[in-house]
N, C-alpha and C. Protein backbone atom coordinates (compact mmCIF):
# COMPACT_ATOMS: atom_id res chain seq x y z
N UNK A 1 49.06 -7.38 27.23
CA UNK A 1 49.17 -8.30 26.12
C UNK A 1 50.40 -9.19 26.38
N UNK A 2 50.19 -10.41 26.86
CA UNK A 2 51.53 -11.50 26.70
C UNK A 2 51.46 -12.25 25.62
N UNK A 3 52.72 -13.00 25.52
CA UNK A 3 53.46 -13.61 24.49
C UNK A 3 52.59 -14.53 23.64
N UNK A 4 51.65 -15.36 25.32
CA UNK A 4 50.83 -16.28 25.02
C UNK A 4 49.43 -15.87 24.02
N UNK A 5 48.84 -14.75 24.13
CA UNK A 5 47.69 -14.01 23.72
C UNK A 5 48.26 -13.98 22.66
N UNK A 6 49.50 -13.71 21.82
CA UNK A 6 50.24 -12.88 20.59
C UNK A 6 49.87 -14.46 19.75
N UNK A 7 50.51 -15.19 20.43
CA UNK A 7 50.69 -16.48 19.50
C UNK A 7 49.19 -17.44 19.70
N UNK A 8 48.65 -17.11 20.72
CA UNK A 8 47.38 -17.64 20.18
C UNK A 8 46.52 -17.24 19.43
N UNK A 9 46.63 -16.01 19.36
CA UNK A 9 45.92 -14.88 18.37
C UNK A 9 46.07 -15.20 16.79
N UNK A 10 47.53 -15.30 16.45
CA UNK A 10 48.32 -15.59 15.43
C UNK A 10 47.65 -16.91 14.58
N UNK A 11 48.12 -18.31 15.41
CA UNK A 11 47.47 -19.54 15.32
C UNK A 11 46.18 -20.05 15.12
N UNK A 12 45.15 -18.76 15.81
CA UNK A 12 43.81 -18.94 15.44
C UNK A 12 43.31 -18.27 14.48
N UNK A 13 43.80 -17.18 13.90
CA UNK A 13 43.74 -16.27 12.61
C UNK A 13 43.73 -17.34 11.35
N UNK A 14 44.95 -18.25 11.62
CA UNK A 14 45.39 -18.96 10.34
C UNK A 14 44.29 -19.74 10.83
N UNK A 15 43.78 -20.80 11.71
CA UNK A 15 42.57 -21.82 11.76
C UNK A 15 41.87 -21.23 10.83
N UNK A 16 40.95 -20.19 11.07
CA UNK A 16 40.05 -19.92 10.82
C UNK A 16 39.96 -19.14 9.39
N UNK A 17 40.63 -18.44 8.95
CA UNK A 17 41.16 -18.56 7.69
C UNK A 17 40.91 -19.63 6.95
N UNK A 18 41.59 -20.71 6.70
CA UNK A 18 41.33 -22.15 6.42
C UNK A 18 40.42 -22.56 6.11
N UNK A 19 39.67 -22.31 7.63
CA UNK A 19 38.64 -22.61 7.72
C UNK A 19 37.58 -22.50 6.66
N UNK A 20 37.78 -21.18 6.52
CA UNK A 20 36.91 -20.46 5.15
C UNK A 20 36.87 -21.15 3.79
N UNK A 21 38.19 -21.85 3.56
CA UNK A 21 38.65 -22.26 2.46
C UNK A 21 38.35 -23.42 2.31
N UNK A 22 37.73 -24.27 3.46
CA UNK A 22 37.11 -25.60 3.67
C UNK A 22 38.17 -26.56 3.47
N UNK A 23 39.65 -26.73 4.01
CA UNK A 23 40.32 -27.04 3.72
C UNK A 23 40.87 -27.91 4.65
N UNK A 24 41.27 -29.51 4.70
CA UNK A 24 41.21 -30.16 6.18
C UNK A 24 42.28 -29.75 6.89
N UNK A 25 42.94 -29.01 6.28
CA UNK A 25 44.47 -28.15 7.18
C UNK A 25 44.03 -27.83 7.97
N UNK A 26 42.85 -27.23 8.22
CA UNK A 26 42.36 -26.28 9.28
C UNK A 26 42.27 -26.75 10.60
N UNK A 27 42.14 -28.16 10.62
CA UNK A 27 41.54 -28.50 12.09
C UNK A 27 42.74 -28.69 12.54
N UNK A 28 44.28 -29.39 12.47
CA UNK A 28 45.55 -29.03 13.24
C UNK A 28 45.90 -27.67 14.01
N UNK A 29 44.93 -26.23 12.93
CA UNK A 29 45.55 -25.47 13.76
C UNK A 29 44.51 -24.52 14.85
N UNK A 30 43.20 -25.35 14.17
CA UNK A 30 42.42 -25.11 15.52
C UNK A 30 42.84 -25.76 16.64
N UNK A 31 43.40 -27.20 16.58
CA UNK A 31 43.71 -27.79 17.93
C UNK A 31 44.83 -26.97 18.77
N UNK A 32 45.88 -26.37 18.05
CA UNK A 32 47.16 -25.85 18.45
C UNK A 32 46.45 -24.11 18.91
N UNK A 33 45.85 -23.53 18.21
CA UNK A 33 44.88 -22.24 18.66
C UNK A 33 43.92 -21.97 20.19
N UNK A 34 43.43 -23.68 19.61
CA UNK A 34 42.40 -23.69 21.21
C UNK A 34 43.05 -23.85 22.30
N UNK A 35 44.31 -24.80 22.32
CA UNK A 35 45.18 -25.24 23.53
C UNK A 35 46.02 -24.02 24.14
N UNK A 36 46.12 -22.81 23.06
CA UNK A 36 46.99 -21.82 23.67
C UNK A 36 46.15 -20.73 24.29
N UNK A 37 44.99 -20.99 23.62
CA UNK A 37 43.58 -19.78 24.12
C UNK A 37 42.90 -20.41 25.53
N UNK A 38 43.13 -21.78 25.39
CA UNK A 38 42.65 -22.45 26.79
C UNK A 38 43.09 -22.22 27.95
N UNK A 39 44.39 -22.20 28.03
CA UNK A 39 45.86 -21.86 28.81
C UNK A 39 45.27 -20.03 29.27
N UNK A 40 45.39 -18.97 28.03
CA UNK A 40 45.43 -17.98 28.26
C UNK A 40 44.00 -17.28 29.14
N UNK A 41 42.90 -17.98 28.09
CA UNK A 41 41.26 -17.71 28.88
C UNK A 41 41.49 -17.96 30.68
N UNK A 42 42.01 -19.63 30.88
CA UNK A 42 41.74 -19.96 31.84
C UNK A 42 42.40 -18.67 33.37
N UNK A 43 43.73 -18.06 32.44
CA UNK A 43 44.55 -17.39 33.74
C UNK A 43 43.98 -16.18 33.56
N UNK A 44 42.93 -15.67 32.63
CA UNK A 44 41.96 -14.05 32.88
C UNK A 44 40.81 -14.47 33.52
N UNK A 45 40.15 -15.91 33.93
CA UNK A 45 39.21 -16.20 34.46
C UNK A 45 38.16 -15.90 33.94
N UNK A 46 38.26 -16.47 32.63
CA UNK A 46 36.94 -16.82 31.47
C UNK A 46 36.81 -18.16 31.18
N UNK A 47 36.09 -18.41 32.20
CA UNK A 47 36.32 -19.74 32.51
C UNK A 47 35.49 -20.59 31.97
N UNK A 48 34.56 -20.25 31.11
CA UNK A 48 33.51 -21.30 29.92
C UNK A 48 34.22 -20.89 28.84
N UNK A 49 34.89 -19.77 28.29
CA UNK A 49 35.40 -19.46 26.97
C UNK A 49 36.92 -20.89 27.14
N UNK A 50 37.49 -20.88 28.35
CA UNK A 50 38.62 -21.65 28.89
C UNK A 50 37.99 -23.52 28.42
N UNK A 51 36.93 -22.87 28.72
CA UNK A 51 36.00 -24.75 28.84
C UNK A 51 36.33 -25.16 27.24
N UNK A 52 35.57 -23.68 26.32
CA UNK A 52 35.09 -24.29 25.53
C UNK A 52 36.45 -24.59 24.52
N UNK A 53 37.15 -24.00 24.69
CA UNK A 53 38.52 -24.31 24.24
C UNK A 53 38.72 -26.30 24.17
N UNK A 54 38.32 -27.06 24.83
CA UNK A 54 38.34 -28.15 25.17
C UNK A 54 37.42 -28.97 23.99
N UNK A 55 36.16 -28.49 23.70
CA UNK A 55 35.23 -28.64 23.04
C UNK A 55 35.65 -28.14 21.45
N UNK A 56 36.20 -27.00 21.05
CA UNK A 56 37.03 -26.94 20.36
C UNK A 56 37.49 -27.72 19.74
N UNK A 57 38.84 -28.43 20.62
CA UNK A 57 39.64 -29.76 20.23
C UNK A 57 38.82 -30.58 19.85
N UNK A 58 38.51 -31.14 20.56
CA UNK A 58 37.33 -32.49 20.07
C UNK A 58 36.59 -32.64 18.74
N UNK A 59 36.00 -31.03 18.73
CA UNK A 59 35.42 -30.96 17.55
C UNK A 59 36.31 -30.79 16.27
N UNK A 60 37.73 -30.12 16.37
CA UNK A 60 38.80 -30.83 15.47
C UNK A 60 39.30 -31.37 15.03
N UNK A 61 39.25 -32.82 16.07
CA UNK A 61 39.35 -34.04 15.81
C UNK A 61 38.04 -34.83 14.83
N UNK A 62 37.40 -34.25 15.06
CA UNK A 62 36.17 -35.36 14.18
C UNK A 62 36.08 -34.74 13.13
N UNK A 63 36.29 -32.73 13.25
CA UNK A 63 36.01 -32.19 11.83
C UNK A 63 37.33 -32.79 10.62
N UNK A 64 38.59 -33.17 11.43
CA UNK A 64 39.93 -33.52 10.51
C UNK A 64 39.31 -34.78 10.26
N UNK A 65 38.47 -36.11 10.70
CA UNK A 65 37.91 -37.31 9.98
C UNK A 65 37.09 -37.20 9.47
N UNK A 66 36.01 -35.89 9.82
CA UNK A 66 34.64 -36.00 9.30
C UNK A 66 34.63 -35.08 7.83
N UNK A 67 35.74 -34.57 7.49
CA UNK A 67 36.09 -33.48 5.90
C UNK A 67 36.14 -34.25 4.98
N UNK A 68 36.87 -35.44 5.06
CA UNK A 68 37.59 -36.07 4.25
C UNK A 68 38.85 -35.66 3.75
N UNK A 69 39.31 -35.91 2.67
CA UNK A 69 40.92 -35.56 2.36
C UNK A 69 40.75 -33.96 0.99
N UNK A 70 39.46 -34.27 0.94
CA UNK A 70 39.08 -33.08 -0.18
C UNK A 70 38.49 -32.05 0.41
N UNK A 71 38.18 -32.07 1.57
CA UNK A 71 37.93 -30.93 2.68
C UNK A 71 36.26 -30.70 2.50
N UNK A 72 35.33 -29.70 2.58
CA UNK A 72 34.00 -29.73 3.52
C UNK A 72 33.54 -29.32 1.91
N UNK A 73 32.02 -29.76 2.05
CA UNK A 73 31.29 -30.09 1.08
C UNK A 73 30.15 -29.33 1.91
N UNK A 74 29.82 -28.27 1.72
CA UNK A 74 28.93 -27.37 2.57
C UNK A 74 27.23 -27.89 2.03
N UNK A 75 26.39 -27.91 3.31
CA UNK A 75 24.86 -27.93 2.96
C UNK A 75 24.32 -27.24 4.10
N UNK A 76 22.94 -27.58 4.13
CA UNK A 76 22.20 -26.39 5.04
C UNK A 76 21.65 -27.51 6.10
N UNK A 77 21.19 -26.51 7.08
CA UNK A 77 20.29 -27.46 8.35
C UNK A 77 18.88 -27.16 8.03
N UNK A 78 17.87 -27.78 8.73
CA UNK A 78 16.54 -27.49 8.45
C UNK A 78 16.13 -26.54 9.17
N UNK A 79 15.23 -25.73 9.04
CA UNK A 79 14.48 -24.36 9.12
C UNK A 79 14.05 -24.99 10.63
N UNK A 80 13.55 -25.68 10.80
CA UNK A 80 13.14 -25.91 12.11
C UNK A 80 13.73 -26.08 13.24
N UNK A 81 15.40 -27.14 12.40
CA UNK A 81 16.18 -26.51 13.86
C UNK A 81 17.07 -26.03 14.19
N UNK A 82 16.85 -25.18 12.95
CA UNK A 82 17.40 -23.43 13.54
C UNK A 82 16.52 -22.86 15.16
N UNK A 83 15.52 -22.82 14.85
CA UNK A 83 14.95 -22.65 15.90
C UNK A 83 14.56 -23.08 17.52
N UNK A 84 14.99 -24.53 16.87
CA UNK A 84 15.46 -25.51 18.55
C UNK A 84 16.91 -24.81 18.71
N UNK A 85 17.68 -24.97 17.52
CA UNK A 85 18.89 -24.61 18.10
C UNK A 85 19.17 -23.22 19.36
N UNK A 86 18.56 -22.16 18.35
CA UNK A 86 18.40 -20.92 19.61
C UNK A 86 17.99 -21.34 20.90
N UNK A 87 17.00 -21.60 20.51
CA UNK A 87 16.32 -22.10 22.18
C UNK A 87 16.99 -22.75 23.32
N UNK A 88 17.63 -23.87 22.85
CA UNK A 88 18.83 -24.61 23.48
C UNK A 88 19.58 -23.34 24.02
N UNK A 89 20.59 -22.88 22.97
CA UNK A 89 21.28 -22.10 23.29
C UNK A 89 20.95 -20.77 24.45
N UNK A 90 19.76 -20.22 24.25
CA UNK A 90 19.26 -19.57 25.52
C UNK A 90 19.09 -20.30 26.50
N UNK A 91 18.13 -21.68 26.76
CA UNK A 91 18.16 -21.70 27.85
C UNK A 91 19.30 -22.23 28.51
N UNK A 92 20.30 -23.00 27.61
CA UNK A 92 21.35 -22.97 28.64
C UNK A 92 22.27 -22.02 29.40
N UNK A 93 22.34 -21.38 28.59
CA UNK A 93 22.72 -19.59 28.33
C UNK A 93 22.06 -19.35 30.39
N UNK A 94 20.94 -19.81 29.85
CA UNK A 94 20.33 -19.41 31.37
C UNK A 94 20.80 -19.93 32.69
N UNK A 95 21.26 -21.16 32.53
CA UNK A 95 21.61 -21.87 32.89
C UNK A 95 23.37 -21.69 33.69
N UNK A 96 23.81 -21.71 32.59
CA UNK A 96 25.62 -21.37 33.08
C UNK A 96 26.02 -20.55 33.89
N UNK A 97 24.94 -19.23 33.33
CA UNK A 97 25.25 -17.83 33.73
C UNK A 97 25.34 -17.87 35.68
N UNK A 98 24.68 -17.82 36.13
CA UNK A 98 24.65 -17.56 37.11
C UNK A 98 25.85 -18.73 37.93
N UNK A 99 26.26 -19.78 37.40
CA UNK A 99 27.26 -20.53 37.74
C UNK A 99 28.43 -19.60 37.89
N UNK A 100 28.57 -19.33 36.43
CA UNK A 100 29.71 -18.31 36.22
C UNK A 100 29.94 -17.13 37.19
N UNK A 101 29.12 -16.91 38.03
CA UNK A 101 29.05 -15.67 39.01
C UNK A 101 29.25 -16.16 39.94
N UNK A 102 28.89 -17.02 40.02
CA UNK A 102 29.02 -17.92 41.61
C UNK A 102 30.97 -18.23 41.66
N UNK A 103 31.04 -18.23 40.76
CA UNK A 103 32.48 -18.89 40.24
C UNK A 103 33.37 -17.30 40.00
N UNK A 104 32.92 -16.44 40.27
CA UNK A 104 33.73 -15.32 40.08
C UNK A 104 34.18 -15.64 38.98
N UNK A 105 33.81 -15.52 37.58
CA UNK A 105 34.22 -15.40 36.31
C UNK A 105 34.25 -13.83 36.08
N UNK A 106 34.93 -13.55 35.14
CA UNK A 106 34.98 -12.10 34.68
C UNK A 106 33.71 -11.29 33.67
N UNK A 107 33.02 -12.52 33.20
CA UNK A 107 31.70 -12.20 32.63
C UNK A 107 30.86 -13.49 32.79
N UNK A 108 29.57 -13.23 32.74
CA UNK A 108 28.92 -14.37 33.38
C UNK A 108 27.89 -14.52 32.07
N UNK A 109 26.77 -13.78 31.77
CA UNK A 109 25.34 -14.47 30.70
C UNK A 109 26.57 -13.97 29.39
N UNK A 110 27.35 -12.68 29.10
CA UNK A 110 27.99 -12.82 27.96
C UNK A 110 28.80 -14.12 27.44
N UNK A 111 29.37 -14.86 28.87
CA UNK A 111 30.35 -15.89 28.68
C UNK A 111 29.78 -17.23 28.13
N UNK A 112 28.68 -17.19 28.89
CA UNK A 112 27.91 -18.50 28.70
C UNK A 112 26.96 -18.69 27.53
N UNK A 113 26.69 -17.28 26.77
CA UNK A 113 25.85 -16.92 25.74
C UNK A 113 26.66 -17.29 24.67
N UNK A 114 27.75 -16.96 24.52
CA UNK A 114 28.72 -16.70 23.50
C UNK A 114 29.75 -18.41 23.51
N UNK A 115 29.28 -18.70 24.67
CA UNK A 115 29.99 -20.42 24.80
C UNK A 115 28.64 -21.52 24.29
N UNK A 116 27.70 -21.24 24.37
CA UNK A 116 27.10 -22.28 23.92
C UNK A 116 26.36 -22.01 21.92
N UNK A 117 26.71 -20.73 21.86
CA UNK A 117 26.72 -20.48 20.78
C UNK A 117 27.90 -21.01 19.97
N UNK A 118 29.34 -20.66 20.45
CA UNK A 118 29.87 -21.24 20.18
C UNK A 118 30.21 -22.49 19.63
N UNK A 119 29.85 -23.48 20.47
CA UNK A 119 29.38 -24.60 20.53
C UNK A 119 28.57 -25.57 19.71
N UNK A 120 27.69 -24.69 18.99
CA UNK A 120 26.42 -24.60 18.40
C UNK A 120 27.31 -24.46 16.82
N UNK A 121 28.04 -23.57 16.75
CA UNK A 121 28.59 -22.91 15.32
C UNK A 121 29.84 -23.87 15.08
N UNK A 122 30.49 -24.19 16.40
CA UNK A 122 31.67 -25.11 15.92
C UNK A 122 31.06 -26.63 15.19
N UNK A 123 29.45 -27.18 15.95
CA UNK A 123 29.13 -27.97 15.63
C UNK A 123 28.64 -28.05 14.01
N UNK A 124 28.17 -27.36 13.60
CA UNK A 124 27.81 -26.88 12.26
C UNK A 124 28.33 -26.93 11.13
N UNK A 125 30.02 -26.04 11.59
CA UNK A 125 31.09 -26.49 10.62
C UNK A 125 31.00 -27.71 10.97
N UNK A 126 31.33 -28.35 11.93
CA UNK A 126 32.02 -29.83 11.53
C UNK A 126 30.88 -30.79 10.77
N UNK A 127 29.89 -30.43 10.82
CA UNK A 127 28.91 -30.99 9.64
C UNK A 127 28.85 -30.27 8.25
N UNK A 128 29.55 -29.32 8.61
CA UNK A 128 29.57 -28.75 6.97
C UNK A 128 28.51 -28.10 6.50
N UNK A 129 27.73 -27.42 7.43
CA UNK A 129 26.53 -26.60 7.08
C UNK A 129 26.88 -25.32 7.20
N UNK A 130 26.61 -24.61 6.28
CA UNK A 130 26.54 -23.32 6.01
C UNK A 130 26.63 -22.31 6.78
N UNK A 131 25.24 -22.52 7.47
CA UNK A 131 25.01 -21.85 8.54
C UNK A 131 25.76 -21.83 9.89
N UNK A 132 26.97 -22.22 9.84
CA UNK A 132 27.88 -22.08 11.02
C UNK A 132 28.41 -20.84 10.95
N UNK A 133 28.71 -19.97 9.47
CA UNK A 133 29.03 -18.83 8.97
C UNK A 133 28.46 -17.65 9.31
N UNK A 134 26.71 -17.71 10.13
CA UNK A 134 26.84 -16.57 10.10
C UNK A 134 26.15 -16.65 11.53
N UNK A 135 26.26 -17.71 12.03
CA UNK A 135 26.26 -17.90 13.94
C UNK A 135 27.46 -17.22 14.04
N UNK A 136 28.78 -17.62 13.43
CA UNK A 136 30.42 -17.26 13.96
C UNK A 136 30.18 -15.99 13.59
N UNK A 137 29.49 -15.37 12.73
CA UNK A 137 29.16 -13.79 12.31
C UNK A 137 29.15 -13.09 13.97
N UNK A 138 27.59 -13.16 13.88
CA UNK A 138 26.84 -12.77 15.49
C UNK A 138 28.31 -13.20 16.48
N UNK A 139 28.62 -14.31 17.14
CA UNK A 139 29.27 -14.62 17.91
C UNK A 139 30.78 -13.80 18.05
N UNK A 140 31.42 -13.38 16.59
CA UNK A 140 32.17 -12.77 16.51
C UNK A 140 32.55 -11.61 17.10
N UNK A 141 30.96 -10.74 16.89
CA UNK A 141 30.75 -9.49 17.07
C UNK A 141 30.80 -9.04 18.70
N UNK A 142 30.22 -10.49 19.41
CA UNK A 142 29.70 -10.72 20.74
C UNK A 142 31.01 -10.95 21.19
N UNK A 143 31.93 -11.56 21.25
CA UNK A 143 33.59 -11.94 21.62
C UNK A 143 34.24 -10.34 21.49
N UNK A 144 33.68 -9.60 20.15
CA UNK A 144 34.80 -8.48 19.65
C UNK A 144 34.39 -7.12 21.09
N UNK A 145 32.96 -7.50 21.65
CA UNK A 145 32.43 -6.15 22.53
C UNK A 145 33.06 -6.88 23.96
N UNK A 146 32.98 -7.80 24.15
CA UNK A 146 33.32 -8.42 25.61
C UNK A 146 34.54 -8.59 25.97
N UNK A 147 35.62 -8.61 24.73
CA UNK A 147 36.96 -8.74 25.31
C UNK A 147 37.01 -6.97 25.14
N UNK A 148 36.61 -6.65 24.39
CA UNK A 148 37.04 -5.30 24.24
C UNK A 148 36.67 -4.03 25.53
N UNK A 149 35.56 -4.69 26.51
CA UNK A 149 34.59 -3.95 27.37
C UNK A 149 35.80 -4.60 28.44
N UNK A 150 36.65 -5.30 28.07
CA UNK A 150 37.04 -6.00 29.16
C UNK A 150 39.00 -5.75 29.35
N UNK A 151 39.39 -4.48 28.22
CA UNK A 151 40.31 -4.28 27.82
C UNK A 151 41.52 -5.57 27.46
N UNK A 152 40.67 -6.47 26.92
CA UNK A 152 42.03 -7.52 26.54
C UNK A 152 41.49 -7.29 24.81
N UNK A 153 42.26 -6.26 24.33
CA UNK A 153 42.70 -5.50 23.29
C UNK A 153 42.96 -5.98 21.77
N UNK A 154 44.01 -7.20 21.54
CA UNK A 154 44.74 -7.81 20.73
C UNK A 154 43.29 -8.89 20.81
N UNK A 155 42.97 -9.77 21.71
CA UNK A 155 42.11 -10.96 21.26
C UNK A 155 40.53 -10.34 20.92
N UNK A 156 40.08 -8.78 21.42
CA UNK A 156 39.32 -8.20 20.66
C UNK A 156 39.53 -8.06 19.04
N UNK A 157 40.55 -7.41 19.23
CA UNK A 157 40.71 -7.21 17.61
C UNK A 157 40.92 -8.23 16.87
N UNK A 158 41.54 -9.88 17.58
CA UNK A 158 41.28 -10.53 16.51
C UNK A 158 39.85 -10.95 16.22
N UNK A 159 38.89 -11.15 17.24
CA UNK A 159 37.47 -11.44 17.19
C UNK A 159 36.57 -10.39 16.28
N UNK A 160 37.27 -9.33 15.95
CA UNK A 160 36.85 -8.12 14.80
C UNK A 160 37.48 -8.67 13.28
N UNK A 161 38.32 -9.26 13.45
CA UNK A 161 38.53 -9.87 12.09
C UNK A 161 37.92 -11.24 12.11
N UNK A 162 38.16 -11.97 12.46
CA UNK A 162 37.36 -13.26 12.88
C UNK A 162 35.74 -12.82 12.19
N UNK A 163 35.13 -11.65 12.45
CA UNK A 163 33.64 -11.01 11.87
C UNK A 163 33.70 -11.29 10.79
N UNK A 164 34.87 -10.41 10.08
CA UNK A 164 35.10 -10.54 9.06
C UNK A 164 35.43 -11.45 7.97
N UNK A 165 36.38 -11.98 8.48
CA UNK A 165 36.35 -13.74 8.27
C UNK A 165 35.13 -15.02 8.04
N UNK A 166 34.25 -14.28 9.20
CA UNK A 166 32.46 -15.19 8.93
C UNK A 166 31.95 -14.69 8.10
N UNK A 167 32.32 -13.46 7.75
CA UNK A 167 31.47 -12.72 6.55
C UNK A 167 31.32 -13.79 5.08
N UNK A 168 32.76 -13.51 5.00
CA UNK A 168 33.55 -14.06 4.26
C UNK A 168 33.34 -15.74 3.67
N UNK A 169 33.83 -16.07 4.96
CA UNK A 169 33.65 -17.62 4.68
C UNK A 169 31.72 -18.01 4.66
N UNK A 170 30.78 -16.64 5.25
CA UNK A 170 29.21 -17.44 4.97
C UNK A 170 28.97 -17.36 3.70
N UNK A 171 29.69 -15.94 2.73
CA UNK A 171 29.28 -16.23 1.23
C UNK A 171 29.97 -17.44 0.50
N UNK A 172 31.24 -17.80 0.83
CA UNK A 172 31.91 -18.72 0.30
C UNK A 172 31.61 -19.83 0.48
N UNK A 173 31.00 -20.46 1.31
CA UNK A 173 30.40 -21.63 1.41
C UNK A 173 28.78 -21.46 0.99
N UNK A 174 28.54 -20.67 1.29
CA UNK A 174 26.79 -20.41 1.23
C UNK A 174 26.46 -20.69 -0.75
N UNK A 175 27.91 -19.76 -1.69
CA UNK A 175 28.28 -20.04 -2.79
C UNK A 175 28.67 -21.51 -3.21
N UNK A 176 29.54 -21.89 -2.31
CA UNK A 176 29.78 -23.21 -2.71
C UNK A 176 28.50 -24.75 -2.52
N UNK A 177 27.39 -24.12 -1.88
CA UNK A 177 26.11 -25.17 -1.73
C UNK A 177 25.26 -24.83 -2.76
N UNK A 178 25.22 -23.88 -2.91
CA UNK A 178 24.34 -22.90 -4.08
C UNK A 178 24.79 -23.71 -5.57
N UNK A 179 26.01 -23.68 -5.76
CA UNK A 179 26.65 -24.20 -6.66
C UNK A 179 26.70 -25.40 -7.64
N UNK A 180 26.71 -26.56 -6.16
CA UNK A 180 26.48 -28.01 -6.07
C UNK A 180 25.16 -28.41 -6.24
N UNK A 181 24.17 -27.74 -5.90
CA UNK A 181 22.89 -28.43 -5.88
C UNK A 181 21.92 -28.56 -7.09
């Protein structure tokens, strides 16, 4: 466990927290979370979790313009592409994986499964749909077995609260669309 893992751990706890609370604070400290997890992924040679750190940012940036100043106004996606969405997500899934091996990564279909999901859930929040809550659920769980199978200990356990946290934030928003409509 280094210094860097402690304080990125720390920094992304509070993001995502926030997060829950739909609050535009949140995306400053996803940017400052992802840049220290980017740094740290990249030197264990998780090298799409390292990527997506990048993707992250970006999507911070548009979620801090795209909130407004009163923060996220949660709604749903359509039933149908929920189901493109998976699909995407597998076959790229299919796709990465074997890159990632070629590339001597430290996990290869978990890395790339859990990165384009990722991806998928960061995109969601930043539209303010609901359902980003309980992709980051699943994804959570998937981060909490792979760092943990992989003894990096501390960023397991935060990905075990992070679960908890999607729990959390899918009723609270899922409540807050329910609410509005």
């Amino acid at each position: 466990m280094s210094t860097l893992e402690i304080v990125a751990a720390t920094v992304s706890f509070i993001a995502v927290s926030l997060g829950v609370t739909g609050k535009r604070i949140t995306w400053p400290f996803w940017i400052l979370g992802s840049a220290l997890y980017g740094v740290f992924y990249l030197q264990s040679d998780y090298f799409a979790s390292s990527a997506l750190q990048l993707v992250f940012i970006a999507a911070a940036i548009a979620g801090w313009f795209g909130w407004g100043k009163k923060g996220a106004v949660p709604g749903r996606i359509k039933n149908s592409y929920r189901i493109y969405l998976l699909l995407l997500i597998l076959i790229l899934t299919l796709g990465l994986a074997p890159i990632l091996e070629r590339l001597g990564a430290a996990s290869t279909y978990a890395d790339a499964g859990l990165f384009f999901g990722s991806i998928a859930a960061q995109m969601l929040m930043v539209y303010q749909k609901y359902e980003a809550w309980p992709m980051w659920l699943v994804i959570n769980i998937g981060y909490t077995a792979l760092f943990y199978s992989q003894e990096v200990f501390l960023t397991s356990a935060l990905f075990f609260v992070f679960t908890i946290v999607a729990a959390v934030g899918w009723r609270q928003w899922y409540g807050t669309y329910r609410s509005t409509r």
